[in-house]
C-alpha atoms as a PDB file:
ATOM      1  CA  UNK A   1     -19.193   0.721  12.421  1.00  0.00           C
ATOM      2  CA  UNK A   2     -22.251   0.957   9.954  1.00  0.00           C
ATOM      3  CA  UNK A   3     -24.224  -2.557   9.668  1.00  0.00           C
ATOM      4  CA  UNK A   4     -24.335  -3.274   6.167  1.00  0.00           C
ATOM      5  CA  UNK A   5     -26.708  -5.859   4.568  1.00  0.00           C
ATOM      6  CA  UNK A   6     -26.628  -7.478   1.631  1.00  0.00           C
ATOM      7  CA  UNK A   7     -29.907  -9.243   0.279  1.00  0.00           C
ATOM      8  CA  UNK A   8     -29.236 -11.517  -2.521  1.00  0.00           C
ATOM      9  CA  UNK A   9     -31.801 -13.235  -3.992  1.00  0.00           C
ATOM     10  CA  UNK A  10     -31.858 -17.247  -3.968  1.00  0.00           C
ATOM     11  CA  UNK A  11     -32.602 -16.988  -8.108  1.00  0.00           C
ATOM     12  CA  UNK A  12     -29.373 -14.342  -8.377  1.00  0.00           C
ATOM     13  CA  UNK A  13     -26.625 -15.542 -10.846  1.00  0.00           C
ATOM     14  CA  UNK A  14     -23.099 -15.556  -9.089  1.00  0.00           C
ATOM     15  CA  UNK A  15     -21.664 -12.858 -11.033  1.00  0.00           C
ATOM     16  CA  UNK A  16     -24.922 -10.432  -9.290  1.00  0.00           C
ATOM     17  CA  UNK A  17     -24.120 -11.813  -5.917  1.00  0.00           C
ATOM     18  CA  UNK A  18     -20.082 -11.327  -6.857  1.00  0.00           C
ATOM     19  CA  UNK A  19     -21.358  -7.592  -7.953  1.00  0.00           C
ATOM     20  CA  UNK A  20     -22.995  -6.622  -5.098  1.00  0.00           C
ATOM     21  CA  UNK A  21     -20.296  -7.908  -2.735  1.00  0.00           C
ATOM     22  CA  UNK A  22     -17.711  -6.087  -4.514  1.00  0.00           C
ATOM     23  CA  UNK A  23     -19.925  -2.815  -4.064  1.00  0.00           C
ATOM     24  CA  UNK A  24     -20.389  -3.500   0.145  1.00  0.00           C
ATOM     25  CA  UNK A  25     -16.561  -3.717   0.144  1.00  0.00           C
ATOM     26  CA  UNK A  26     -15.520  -0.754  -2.009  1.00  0.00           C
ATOM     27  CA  UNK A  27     -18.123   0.889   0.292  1.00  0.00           C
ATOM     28  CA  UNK A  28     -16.674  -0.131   3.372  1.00  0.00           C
ATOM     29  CA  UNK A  29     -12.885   0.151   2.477  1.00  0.00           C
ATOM     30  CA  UNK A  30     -13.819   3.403   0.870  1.00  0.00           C
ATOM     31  CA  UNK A  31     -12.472   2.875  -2.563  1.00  0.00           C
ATOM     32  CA  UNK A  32     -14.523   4.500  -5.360  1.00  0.00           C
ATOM     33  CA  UNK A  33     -15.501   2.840  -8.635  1.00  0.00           C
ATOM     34  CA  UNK A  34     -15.974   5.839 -10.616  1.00  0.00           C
ATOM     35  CA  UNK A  35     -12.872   6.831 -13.438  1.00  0.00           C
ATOM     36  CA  UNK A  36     -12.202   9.634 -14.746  1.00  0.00           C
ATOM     37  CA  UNK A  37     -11.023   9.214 -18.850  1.00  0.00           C
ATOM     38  CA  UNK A  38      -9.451  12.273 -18.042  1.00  0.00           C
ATOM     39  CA  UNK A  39      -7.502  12.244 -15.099  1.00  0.00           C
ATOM     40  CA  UNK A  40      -4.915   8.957 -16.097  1.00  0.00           C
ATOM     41  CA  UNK A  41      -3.193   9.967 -12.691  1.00  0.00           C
ATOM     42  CA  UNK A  42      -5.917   8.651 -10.241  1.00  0.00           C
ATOM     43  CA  UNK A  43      -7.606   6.105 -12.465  1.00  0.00           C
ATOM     44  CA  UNK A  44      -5.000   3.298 -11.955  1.00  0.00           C
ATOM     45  CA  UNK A  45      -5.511   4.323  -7.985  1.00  0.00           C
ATOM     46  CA  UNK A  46      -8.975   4.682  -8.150  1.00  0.00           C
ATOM     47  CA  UNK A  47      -9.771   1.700 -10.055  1.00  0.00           C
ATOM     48  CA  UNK A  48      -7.835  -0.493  -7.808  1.00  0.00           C
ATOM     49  CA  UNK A  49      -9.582  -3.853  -7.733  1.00  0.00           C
ATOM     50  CA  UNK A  50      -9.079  -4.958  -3.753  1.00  0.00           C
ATOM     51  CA  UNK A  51     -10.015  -8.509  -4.479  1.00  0.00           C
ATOM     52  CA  UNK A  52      -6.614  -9.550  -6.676  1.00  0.00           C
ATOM     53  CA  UNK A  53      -4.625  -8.171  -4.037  1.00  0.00           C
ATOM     54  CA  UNK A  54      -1.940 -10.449  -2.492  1.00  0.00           C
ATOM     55  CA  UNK A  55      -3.345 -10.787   1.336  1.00  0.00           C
ATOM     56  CA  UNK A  56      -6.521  -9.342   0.605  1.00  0.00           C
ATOM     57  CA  UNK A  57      -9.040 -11.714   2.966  1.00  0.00           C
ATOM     58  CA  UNK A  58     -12.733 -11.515   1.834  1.00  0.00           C
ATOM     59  CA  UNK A  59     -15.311 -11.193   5.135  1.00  0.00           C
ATOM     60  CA  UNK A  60     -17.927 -14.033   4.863  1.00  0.00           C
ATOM     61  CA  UNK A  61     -21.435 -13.484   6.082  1.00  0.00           C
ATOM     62  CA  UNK A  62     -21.651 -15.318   9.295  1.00  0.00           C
ATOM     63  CA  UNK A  63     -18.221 -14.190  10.916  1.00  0.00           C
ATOM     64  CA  UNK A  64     -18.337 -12.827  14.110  1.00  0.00           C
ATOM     65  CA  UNK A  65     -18.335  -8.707  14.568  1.00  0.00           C
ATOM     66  CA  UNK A  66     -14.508  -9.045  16.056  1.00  0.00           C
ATOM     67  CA  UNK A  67     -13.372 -11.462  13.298  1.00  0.00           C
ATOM     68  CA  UNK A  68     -15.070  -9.059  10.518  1.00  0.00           C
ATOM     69  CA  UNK A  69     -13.910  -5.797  12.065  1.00  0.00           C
ATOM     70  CA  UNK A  70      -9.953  -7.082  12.306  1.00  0.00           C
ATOM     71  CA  UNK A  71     -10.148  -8.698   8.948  1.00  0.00           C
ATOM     72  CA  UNK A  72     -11.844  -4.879   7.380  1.00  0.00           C
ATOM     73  CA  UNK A  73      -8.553  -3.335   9.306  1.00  0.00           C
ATOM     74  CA  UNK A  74      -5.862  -5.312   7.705  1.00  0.00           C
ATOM     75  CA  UNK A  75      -7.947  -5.260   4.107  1.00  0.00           C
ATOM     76  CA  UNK A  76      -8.057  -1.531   4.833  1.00  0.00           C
ATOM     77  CA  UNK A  77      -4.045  -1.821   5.832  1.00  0.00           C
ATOM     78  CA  UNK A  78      -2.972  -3.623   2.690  1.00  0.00           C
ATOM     79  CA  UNK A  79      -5.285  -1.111   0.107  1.00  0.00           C
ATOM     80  CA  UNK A  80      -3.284   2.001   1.886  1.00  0.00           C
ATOM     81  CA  UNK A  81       0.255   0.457   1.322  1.00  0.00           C
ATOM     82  CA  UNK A  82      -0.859  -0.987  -2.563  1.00  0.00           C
ATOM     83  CA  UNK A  83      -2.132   3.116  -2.800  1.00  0.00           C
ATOM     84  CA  UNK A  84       1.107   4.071  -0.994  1.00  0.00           C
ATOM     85  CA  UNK A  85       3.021   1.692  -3.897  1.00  0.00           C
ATOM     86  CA  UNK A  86       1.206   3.292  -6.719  1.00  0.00           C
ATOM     87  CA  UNK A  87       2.075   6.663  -5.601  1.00  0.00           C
ATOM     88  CA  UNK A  88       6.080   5.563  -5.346  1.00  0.00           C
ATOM     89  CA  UNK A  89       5.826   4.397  -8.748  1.00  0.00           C
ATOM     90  CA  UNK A  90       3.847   6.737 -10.071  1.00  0.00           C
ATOM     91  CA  UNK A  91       6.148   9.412  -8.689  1.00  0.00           C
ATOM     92  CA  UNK A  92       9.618   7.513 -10.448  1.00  0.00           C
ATOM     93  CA  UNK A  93       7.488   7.545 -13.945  1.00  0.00           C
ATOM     94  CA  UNK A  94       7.354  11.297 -13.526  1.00  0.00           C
ATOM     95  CA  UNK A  95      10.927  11.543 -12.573  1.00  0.00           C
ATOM     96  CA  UNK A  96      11.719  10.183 -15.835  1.00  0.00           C
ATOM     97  CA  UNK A  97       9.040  11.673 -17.820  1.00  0.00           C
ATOM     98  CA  UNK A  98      10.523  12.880 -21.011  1.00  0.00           C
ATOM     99  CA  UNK A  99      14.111  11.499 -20.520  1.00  0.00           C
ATOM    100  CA  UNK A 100      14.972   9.236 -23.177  1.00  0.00           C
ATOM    101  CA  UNK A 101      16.070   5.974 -22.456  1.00  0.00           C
ATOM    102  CA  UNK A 102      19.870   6.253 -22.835  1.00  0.00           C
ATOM    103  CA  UNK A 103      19.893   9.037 -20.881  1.00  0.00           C
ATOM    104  CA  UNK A 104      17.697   7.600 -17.897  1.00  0.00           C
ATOM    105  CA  UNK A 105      19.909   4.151 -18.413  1.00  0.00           C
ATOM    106  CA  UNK A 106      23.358   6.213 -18.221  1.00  0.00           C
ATOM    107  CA  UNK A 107      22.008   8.515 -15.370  1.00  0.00           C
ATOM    108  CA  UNK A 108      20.887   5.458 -12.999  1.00  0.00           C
ATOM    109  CA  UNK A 109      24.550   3.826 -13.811  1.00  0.00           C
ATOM    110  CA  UNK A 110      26.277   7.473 -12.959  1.00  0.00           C
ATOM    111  CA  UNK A 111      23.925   6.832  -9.831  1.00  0.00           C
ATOM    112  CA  UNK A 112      24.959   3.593  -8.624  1.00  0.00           C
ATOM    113  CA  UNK A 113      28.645   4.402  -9.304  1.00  0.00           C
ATOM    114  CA  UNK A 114      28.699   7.461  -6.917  1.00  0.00           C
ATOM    115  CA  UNK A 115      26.912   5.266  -4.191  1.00  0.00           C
ATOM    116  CA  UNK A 116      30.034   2.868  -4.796  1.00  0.00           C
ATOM    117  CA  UNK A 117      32.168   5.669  -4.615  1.00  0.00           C
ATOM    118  CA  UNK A 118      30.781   7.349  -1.652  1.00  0.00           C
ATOM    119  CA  UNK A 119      32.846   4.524   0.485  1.00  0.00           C
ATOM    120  CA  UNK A 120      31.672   2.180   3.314  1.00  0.00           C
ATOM    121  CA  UNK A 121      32.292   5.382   5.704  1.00  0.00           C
ATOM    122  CA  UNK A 122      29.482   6.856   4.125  1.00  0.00           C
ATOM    123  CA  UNK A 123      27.150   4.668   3.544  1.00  0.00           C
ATOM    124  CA  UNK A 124      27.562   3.606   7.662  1.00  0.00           C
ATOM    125  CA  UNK A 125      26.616   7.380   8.539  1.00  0.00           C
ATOM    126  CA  UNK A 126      23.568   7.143   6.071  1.00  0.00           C
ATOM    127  CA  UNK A 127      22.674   3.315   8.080  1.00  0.00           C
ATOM    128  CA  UNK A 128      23.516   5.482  11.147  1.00  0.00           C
ATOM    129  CA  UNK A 129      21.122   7.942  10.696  1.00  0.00           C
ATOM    130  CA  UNK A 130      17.996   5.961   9.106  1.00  0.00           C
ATOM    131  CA  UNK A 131      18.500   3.827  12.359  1.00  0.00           C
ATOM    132  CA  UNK A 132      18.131   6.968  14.712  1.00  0.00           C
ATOM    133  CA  UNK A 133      15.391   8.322  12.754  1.00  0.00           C
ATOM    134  CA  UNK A 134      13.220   5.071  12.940  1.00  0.00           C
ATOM    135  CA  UNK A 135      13.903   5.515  16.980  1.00  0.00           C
ATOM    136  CA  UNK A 136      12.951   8.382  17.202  1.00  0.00           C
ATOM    137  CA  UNK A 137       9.438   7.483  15.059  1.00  0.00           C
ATOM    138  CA  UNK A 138       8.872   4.836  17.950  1.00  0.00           C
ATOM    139  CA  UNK A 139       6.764   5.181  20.987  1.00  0.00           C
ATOM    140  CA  UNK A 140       8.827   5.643  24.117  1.00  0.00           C
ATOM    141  CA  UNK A 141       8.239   1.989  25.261  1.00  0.00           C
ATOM    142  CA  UNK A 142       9.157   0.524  22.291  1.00  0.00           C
ATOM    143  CA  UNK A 143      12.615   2.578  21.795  1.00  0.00           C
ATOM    144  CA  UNK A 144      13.653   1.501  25.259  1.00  0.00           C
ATOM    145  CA  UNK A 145      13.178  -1.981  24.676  1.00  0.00           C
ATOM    146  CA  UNK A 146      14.891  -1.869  21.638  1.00  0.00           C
ATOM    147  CA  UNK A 147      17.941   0.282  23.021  1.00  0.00           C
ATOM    148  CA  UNK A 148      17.876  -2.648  25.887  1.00  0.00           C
ATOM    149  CA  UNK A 149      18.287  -5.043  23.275  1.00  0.00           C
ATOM    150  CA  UNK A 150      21.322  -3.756  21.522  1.00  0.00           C
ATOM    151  CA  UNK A 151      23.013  -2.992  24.346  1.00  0.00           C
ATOM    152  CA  UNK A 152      23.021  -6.524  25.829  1.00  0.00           C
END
């Protein structure tokens, strides 16, 4: 991984130092700063501030290179799955772009009542099947430990 520096000054207000912190770690997480007015899709991604999020662990100058490079991963880990988030929701708003309100109210209630209808059958073949497909996305070792497991 790419050293980076920073050189503050000792006569640098906080808000500088804050600035130019904020910059390394946009840098190093590679999130970019610039917006498009434009493009409303990708600005609330793009724009996405990594220091207010939940978990987010700031790397302070004298850690050690291990310590720094596990804390970038899961600050790296935590920006994909709040991008991953944004994309789900951005993806239901355009679902129900254009529906008005009583109509997106009465189709998520027509929704819920045909998951009620489709019977506990059903909805143990759905369980069923999400269980066999997150198998099957496991590593070898890993599935037969957990095949082990439910067996006993």
């Amino acid at each position: 991984m790419d050293e980076i520096t920073v050189e503050t000054e000792s006569n640098c207000s906080m808000e500088d130092a804050m600035a130019v912190v904020e910059d390394v770690l946009r840098r190093s997480l590679g999130i970019t700063r610039d917006t498009h007015a434009g493009d409303s899709q990708g600005d609330e991604i793009d724009a996405l501030d990594v220091t207010q999020l939940p978990g987010y662990q700031p790397v302070l100058e004298g850690c050690v290179a291990w310590k720094a490079a596990l804390i970038e991963k899961k600050n790296k880990e935590l920006v994909e799955k709040e991008k991953e988030r944004l994309v789900a929701v951005r993806a239901e708003q355009e679902r129900w772009k254009g529906i008005p309100d009583w109509k997106k109210r009465l189709m998520m209630e027509q929704e819920k009542k045909k998951q009620a209808d489709m019977g506990p059958q059903e909805l143990e073949r759905q369980r069923k099947e999400q269980e066999k497909a997150k198998l099957q996305a496991m590593p070898d070792w890993k599935r037969n430990l957990v095949t082990k497991k439910c067996k006993d």
